[in-house]
ModelCIF file with pLDDT and N, C-alpha, C, O atoms, coordinates in Angstrom:
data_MODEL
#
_entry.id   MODEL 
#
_entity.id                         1 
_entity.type                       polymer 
_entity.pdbx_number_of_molecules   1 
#
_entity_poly.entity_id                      1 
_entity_poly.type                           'polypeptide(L)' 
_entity_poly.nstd_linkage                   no 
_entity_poly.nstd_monomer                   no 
_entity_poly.pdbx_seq_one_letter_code       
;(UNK)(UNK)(UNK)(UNK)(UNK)(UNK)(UNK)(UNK)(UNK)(UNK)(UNK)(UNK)(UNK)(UNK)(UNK)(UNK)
(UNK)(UNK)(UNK)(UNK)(UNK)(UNK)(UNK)(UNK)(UNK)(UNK)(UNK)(UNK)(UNK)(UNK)(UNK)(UNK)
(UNK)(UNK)(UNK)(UNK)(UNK)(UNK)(UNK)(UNK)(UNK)(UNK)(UNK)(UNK)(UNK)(UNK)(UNK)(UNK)
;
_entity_poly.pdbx_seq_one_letter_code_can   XXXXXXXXXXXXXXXXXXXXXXXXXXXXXXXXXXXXXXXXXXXXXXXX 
_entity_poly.pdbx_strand_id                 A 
#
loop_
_entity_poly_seq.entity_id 
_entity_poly_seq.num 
_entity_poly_seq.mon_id 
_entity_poly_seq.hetero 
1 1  UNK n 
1 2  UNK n 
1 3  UNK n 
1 4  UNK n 
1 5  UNK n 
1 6  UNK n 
1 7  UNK n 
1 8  UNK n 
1 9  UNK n 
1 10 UNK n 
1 11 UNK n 
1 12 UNK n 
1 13 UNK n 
1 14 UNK n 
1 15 UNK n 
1 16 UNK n 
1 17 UNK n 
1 18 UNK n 
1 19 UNK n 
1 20 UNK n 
1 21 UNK n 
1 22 UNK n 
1 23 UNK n 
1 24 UNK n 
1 25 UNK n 
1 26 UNK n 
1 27 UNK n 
1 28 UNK n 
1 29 UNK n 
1 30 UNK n 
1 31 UNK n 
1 32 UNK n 
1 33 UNK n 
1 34 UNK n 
1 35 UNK n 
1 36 UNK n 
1 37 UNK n 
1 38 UNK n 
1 39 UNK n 
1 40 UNK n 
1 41 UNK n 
1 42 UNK n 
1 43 UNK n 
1 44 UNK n 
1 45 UNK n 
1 46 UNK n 
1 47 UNK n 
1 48 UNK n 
#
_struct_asym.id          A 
_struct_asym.entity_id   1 
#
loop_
_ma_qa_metric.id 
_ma_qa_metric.mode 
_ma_qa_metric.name 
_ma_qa_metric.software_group_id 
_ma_qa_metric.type 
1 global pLDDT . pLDDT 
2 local  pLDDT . pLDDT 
#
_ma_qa_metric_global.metric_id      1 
_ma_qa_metric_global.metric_value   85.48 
_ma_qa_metric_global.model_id       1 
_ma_qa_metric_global.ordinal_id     1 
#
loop_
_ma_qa_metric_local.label_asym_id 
_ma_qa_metric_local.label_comp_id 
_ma_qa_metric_local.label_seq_id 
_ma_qa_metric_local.metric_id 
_ma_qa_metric_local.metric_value 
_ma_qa_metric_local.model_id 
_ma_qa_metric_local.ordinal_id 
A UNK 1  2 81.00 1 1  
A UNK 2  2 71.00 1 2  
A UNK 3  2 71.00 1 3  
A UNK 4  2 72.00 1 4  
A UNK 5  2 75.00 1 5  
A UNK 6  2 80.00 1 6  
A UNK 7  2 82.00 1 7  
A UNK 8  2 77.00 1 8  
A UNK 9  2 80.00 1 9  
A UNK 10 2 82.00 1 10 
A UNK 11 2 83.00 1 11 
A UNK 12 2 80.00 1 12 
A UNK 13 2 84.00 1 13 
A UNK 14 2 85.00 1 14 
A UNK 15 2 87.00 1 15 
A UNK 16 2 87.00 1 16 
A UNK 17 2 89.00 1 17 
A UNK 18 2 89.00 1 18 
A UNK 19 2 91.00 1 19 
A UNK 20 2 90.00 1 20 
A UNK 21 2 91.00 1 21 
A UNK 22 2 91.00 1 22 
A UNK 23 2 88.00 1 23 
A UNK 24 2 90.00 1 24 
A UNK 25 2 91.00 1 25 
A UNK 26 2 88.00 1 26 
A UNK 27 2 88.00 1 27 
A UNK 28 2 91.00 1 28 
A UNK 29 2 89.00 1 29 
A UNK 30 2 87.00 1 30 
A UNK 31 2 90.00 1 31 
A UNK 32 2 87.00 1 32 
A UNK 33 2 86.00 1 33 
A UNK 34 2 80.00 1 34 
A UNK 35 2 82.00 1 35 
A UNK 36 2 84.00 1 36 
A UNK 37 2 82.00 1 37 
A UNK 38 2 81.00 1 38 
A UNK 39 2 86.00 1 39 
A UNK 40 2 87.00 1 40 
A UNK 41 2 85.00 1 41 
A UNK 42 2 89.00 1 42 
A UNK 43 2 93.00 1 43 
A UNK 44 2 91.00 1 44 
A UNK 45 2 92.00 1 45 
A UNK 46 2 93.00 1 46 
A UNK 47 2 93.00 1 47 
A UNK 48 2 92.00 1 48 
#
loop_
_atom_site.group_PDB 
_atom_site.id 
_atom_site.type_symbol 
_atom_site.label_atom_id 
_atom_site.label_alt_id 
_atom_site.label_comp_id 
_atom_site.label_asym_id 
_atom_site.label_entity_id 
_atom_site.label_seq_id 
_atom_site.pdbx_PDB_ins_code 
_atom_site.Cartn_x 
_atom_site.Cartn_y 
_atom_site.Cartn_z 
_atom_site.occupancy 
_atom_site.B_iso_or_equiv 
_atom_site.pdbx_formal_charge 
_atom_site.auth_seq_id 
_atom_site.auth_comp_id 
_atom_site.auth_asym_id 
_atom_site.auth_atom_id 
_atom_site.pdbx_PDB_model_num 
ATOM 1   N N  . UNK A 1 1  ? 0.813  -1.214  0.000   1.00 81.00 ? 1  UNK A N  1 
ATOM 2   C CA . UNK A 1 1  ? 0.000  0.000   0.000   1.00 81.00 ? 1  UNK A CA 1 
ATOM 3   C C  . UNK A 1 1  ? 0.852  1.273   0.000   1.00 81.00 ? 1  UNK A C  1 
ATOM 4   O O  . UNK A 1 1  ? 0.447  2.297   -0.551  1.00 81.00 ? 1  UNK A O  1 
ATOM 5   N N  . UNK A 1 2  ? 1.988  1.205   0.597   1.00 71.00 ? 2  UNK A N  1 
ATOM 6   C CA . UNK A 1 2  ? 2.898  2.431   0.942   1.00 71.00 ? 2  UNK A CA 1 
ATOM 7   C C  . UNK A 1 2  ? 4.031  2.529   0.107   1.00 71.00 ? 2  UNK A C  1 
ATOM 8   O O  . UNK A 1 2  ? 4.366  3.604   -0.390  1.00 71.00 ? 2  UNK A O  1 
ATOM 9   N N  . UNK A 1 3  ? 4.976  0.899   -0.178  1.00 71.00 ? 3  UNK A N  1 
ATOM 10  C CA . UNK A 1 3  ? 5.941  1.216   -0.971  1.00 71.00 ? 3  UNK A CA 1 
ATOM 11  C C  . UNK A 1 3  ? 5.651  1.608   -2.389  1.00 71.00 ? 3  UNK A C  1 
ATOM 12  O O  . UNK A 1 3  ? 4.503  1.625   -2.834  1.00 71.00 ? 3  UNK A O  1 
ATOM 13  N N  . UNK A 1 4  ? 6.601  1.890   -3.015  1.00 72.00 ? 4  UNK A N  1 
ATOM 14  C CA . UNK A 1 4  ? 7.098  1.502   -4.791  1.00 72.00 ? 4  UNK A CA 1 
ATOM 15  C C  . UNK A 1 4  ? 7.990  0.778   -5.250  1.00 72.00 ? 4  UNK A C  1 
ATOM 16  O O  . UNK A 1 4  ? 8.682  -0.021  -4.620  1.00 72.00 ? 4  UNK A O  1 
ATOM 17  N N  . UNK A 1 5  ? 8.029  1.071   -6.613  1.00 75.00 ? 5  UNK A N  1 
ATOM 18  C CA . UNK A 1 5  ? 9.169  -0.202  -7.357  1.00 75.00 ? 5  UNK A CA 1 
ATOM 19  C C  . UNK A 1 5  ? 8.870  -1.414  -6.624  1.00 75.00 ? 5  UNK A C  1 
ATOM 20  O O  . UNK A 1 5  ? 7.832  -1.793  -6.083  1.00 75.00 ? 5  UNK A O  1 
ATOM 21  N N  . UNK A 1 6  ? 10.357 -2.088  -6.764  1.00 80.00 ? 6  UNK A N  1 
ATOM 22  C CA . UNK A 1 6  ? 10.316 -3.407  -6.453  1.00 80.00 ? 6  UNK A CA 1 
ATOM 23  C C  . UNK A 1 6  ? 9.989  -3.517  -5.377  1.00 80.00 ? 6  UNK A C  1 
ATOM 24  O O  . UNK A 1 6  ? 8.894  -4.028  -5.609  1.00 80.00 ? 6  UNK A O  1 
ATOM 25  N N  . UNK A 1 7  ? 10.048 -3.441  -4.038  1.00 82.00 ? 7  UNK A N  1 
ATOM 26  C CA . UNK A 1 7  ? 10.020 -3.235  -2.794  1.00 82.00 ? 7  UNK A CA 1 
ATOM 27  C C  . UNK A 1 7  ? 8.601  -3.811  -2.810  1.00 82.00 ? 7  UNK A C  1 
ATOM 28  O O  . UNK A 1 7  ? 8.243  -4.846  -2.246  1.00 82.00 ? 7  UNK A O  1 
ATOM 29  N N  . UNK A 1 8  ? 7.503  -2.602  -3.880  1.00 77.00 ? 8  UNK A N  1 
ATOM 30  C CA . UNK A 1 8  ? 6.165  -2.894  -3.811  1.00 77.00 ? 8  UNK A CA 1 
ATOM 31  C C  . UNK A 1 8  ? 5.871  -4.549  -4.639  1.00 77.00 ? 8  UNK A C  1 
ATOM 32  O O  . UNK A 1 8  ? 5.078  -5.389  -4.215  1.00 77.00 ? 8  UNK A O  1 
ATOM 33  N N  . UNK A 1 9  ? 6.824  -4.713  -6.010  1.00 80.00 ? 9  UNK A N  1 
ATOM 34  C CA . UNK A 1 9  ? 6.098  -5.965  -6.188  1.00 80.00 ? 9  UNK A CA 1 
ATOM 35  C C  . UNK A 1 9  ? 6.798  -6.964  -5.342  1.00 80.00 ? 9  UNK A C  1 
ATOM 36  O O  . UNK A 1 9  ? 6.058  -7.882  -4.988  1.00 80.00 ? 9  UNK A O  1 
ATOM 37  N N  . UNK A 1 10 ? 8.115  -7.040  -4.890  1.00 82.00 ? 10 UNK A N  1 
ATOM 38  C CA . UNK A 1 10 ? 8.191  -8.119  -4.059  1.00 82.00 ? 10 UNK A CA 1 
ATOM 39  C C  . UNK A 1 10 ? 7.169  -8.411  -2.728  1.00 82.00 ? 10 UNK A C  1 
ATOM 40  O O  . UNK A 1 10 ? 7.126  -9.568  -2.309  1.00 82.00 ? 10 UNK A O  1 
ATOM 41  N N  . UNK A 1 11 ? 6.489  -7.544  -2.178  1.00 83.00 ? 11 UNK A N  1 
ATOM 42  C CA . UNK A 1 11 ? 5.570  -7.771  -1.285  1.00 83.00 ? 11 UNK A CA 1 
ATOM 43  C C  . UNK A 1 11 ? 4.133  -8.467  -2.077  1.00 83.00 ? 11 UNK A C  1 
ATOM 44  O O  . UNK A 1 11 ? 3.342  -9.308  -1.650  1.00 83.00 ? 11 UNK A O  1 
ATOM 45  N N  . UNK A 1 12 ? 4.163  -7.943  -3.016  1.00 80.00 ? 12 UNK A N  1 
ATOM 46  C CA . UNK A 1 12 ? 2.701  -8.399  -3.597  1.00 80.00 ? 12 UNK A CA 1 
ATOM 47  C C  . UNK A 1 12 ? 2.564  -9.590  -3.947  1.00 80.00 ? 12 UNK A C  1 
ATOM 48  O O  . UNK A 1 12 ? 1.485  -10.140 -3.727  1.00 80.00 ? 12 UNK A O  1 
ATOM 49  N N  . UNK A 1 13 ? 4.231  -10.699 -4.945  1.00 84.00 ? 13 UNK A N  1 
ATOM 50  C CA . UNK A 1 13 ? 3.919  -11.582 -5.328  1.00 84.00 ? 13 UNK A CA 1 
ATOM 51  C C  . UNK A 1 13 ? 3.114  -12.524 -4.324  1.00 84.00 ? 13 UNK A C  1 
ATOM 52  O O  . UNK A 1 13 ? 1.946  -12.837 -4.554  1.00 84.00 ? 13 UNK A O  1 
ATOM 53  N N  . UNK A 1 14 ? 3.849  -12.979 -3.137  1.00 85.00 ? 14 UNK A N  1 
ATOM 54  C CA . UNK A 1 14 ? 3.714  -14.159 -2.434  1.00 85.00 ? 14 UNK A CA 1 
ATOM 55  C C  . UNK A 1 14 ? 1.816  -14.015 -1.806  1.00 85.00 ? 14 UNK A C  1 
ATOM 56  O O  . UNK A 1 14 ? 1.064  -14.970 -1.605  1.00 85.00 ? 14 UNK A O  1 
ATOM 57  N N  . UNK A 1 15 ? 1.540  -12.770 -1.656  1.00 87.00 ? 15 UNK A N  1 
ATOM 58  C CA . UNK A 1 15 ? -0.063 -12.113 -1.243  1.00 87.00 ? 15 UNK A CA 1 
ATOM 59  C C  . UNK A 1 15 ? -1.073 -12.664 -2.957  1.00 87.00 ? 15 UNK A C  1 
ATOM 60  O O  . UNK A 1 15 ? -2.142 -13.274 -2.974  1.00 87.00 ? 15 UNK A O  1 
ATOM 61  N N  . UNK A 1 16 ? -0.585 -12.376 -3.696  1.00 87.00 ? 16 UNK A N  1 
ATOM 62  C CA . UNK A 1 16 ? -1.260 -12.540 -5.205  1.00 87.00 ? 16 UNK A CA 1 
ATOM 63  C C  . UNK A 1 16 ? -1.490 -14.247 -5.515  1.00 87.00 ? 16 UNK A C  1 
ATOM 64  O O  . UNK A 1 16 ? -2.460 -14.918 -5.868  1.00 87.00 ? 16 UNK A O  1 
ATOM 65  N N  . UNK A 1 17 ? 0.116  -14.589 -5.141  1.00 89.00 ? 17 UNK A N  1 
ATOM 66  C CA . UNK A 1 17 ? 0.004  -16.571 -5.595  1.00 89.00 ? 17 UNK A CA 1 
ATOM 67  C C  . UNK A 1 17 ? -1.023 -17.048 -4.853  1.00 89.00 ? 17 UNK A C  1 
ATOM 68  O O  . UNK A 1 17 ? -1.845 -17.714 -5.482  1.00 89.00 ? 17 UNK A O  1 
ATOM 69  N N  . UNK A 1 18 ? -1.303 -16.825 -3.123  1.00 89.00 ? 18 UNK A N  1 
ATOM 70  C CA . UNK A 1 18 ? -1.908 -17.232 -2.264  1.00 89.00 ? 18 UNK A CA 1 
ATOM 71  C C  . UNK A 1 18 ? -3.754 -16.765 -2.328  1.00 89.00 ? 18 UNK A C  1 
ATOM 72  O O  . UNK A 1 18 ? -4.806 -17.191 -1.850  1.00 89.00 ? 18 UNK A O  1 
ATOM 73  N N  . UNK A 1 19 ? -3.465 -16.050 -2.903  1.00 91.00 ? 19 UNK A N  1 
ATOM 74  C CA . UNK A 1 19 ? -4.907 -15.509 -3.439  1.00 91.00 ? 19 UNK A CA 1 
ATOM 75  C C  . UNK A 1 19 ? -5.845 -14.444 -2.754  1.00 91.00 ? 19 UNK A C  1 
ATOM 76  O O  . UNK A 1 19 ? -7.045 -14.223 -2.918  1.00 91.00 ? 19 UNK A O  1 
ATOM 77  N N  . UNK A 1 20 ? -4.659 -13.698 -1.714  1.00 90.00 ? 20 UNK A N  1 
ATOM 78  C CA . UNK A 1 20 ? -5.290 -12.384 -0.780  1.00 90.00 ? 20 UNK A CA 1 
ATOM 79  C C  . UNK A 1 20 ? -6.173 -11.596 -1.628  1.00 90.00 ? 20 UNK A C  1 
ATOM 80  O O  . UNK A 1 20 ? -6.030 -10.996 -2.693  1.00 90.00 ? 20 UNK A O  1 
ATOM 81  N N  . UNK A 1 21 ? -7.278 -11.818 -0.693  1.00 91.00 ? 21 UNK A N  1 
ATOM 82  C CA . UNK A 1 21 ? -8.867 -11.006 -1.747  1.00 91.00 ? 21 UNK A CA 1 
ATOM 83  C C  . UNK A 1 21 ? -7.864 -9.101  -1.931  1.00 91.00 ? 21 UNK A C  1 
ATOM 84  O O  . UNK A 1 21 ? -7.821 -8.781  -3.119  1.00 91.00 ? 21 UNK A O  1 
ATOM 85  N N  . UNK A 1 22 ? -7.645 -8.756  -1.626  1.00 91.00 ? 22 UNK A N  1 
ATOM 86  C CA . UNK A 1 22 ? -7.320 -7.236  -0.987  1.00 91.00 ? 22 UNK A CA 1 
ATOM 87  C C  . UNK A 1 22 ? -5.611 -6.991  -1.794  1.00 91.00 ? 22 UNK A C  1 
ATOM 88  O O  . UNK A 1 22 ? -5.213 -5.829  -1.878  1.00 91.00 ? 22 UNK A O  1 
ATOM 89  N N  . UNK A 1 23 ? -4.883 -7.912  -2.234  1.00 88.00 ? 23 UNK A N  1 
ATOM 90  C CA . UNK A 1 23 ? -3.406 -7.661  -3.266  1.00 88.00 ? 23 UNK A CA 1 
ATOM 91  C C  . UNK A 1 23 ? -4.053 -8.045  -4.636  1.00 88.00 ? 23 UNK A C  1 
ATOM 92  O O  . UNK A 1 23 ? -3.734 -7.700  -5.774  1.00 88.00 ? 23 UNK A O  1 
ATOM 93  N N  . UNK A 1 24 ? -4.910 -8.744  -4.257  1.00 90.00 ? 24 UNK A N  1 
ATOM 94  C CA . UNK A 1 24 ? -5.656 -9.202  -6.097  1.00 90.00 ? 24 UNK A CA 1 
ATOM 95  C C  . UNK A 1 24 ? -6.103 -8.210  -6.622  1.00 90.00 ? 24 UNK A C  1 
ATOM 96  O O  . UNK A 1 24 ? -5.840 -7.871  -7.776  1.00 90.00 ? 24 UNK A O  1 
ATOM 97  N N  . UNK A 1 25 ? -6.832 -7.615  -5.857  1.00 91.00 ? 25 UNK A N  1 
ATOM 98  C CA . UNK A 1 25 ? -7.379 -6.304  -6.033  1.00 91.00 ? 25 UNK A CA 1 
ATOM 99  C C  . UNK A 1 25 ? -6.524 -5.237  -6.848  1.00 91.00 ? 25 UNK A C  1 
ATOM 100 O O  . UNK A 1 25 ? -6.560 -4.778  -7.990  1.00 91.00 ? 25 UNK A O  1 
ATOM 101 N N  . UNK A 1 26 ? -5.705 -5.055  -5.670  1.00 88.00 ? 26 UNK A N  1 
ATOM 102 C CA . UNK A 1 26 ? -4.438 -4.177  -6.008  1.00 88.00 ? 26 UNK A CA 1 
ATOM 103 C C  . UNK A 1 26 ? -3.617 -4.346  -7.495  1.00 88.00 ? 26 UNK A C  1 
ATOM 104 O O  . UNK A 1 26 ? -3.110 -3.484  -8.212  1.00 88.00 ? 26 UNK A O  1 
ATOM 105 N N  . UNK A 1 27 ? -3.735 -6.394  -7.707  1.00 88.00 ? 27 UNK A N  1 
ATOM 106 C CA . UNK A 1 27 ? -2.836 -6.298  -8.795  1.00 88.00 ? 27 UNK A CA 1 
ATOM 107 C C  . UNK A 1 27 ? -3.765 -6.247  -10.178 1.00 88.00 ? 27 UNK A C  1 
ATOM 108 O O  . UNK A 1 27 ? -3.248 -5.953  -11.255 1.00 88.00 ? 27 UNK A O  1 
ATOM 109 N N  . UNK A 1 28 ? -5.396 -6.608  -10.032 1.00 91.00 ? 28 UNK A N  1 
ATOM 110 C CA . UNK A 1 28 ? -6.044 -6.072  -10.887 1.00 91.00 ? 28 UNK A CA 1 
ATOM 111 C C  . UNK A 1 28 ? -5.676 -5.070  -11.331 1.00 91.00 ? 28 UNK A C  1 
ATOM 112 O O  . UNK A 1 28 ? -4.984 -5.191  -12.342 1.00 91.00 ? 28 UNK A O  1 
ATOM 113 N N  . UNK A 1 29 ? -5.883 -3.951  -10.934 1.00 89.00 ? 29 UNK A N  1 
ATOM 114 C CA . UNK A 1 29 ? -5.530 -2.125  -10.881 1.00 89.00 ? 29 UNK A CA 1 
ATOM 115 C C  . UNK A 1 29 ? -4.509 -2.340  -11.451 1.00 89.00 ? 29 UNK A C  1 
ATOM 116 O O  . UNK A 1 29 ? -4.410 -1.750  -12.527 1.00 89.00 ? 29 UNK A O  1 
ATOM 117 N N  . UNK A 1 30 ? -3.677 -2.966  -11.160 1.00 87.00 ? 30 UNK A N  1 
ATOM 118 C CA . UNK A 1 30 ? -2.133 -2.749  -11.758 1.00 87.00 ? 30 UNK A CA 1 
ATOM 119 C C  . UNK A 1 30 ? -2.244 -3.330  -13.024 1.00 87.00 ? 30 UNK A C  1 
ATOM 120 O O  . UNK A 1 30 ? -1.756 -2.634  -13.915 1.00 87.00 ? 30 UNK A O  1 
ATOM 121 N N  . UNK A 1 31 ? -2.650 -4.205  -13.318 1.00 90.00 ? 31 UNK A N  1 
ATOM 122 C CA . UNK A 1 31 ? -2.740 -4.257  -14.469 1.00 90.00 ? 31 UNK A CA 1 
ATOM 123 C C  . UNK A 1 31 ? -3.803 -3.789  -15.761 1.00 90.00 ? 31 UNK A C  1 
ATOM 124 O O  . UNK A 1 31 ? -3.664 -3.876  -16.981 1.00 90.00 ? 31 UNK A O  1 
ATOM 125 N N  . UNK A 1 32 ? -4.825 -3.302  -14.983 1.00 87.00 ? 32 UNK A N  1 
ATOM 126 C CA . UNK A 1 32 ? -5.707 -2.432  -15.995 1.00 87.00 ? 32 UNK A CA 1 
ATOM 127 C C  . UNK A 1 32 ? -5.279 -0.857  -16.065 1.00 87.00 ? 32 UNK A C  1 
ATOM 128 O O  . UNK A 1 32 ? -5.779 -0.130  -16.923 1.00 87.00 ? 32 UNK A O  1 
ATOM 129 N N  . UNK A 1 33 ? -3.944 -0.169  -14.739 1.00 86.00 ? 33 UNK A N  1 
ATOM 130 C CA . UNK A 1 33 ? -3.340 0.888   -15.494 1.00 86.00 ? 33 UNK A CA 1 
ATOM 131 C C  . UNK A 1 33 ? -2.660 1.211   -14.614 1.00 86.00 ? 33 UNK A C  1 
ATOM 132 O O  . UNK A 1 33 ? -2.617 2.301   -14.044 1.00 86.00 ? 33 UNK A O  1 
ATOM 133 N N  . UNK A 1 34 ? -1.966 0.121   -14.399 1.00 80.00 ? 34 UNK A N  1 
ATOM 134 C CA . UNK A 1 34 ? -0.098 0.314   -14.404 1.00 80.00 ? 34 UNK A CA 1 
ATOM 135 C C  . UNK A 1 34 ? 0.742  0.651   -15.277 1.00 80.00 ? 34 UNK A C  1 
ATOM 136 O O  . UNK A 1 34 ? 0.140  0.868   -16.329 1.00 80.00 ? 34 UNK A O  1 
ATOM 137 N N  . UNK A 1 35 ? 1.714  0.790   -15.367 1.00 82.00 ? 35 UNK A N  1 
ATOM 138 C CA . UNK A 1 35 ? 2.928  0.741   -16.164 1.00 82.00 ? 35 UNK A CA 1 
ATOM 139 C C  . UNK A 1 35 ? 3.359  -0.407  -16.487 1.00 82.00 ? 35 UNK A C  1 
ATOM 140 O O  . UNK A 1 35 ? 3.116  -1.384  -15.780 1.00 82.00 ? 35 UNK A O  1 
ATOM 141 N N  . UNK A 1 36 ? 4.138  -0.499  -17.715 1.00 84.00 ? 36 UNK A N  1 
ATOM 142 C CA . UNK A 1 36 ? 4.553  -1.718  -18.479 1.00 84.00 ? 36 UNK A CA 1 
ATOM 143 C C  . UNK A 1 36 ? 5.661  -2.881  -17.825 1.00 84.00 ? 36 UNK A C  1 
ATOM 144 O O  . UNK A 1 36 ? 5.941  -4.024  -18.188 1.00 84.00 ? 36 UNK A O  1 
ATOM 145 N N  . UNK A 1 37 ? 6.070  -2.163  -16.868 1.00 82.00 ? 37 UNK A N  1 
ATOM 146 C CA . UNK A 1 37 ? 6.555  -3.084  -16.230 1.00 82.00 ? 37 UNK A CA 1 
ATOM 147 C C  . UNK A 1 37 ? 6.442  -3.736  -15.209 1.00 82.00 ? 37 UNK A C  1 
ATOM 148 O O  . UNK A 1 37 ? 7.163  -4.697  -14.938 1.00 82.00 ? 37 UNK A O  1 
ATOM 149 N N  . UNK A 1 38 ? 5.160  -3.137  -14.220 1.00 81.00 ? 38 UNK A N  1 
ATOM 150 C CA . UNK A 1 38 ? 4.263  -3.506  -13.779 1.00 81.00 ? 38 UNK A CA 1 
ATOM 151 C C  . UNK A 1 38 ? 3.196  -4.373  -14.245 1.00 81.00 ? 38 UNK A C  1 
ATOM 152 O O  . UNK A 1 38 ? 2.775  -5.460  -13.848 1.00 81.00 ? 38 UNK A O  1 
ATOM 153 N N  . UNK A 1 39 ? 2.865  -3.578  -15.219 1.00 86.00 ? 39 UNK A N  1 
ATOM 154 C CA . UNK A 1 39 ? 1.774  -4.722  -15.987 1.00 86.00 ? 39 UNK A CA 1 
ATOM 155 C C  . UNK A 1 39 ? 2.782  -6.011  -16.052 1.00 86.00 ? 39 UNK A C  1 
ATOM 156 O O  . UNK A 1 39 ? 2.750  -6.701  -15.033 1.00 86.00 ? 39 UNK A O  1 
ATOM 157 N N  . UNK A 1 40 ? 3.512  -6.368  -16.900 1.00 87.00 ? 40 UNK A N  1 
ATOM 158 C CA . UNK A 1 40 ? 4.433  -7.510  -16.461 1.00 87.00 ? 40 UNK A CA 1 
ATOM 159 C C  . UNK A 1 40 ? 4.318  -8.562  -16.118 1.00 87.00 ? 40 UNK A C  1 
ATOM 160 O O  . UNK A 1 40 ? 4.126  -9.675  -16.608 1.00 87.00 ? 40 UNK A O  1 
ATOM 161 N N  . UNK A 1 41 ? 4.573  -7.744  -14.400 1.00 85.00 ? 41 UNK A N  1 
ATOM 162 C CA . UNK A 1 41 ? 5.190  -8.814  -13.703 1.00 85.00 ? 41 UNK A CA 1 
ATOM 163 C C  . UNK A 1 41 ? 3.138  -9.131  -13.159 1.00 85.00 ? 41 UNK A C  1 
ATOM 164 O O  . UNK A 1 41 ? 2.741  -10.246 -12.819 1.00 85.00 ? 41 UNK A O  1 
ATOM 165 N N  . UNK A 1 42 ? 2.511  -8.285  -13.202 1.00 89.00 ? 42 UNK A N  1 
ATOM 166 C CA . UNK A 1 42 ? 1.270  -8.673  -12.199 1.00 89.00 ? 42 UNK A CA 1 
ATOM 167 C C  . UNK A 1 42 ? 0.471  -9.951  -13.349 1.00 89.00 ? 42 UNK A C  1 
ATOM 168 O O  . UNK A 1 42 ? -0.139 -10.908 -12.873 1.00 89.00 ? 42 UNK A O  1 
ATOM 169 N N  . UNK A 1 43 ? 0.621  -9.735  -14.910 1.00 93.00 ? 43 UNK A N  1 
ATOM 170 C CA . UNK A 1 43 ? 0.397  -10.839 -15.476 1.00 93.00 ? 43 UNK A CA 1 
ATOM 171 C C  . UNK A 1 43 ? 0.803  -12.429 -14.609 1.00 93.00 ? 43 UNK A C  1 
ATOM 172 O O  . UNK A 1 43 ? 0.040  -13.155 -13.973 1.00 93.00 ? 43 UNK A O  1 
ATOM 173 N N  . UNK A 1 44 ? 1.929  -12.553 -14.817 1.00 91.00 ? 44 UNK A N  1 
ATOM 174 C CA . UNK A 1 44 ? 2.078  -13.835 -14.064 1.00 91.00 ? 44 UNK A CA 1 
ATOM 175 C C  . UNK A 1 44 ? 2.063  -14.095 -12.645 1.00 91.00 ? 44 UNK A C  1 
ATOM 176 O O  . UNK A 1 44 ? 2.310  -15.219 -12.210 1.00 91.00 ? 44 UNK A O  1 
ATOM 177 N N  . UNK A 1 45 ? 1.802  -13.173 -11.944 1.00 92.00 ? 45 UNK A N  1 
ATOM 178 C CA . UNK A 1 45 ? 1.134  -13.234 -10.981 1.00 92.00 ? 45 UNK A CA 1 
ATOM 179 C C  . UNK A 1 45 ? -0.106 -13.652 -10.849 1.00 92.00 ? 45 UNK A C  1 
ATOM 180 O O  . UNK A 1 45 ? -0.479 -14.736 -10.401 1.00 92.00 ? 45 UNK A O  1 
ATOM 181 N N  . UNK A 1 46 ? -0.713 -12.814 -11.229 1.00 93.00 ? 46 UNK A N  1 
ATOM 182 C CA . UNK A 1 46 ? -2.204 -13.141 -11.586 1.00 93.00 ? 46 UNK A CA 1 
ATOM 183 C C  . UNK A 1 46 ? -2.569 -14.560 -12.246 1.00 93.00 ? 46 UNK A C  1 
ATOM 184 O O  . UNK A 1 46 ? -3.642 -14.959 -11.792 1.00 93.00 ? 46 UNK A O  1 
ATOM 185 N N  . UNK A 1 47 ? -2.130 -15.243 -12.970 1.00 93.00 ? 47 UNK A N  1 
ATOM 186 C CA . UNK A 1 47 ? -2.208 -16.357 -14.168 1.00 93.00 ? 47 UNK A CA 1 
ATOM 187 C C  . UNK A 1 47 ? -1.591 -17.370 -12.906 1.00 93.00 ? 47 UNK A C  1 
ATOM 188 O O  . UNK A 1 47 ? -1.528 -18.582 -13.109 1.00 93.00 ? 47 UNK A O  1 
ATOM 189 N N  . UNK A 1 48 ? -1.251 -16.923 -11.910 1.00 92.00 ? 48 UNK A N  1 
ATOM 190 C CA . UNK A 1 48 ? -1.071 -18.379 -10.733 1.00 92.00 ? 48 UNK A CA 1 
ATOM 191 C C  . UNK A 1 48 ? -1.448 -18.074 -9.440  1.00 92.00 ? 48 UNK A C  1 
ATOM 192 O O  . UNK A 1 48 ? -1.383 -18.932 -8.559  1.00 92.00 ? 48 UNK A O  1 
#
């Protein structure tokens, strides 16, 4: 919620794989209008 960059997606992956209602969320958003390298990484996140 607070960091950026990596800092922020390394917290998100392991919350996203596990299926936290509340980072899914987050990585939705990120990928309907994040940045490209964001978008990215929240693809395969999301897809597991």
């Amino acid at each position: 919620m607070h960091a950026t960059g990596e800092a922020r997606r390394a917290a998100l992956a392991p919350l996203v794989r596990a299926g936290h209602p509340t980072a899914v969320a987050i990585a939705v958003e990120l990928l309907e209008r994040g940045g490209r390298l964001e978008r990215s990484t929240v693809i395969d996140l999301l897809a597991a």
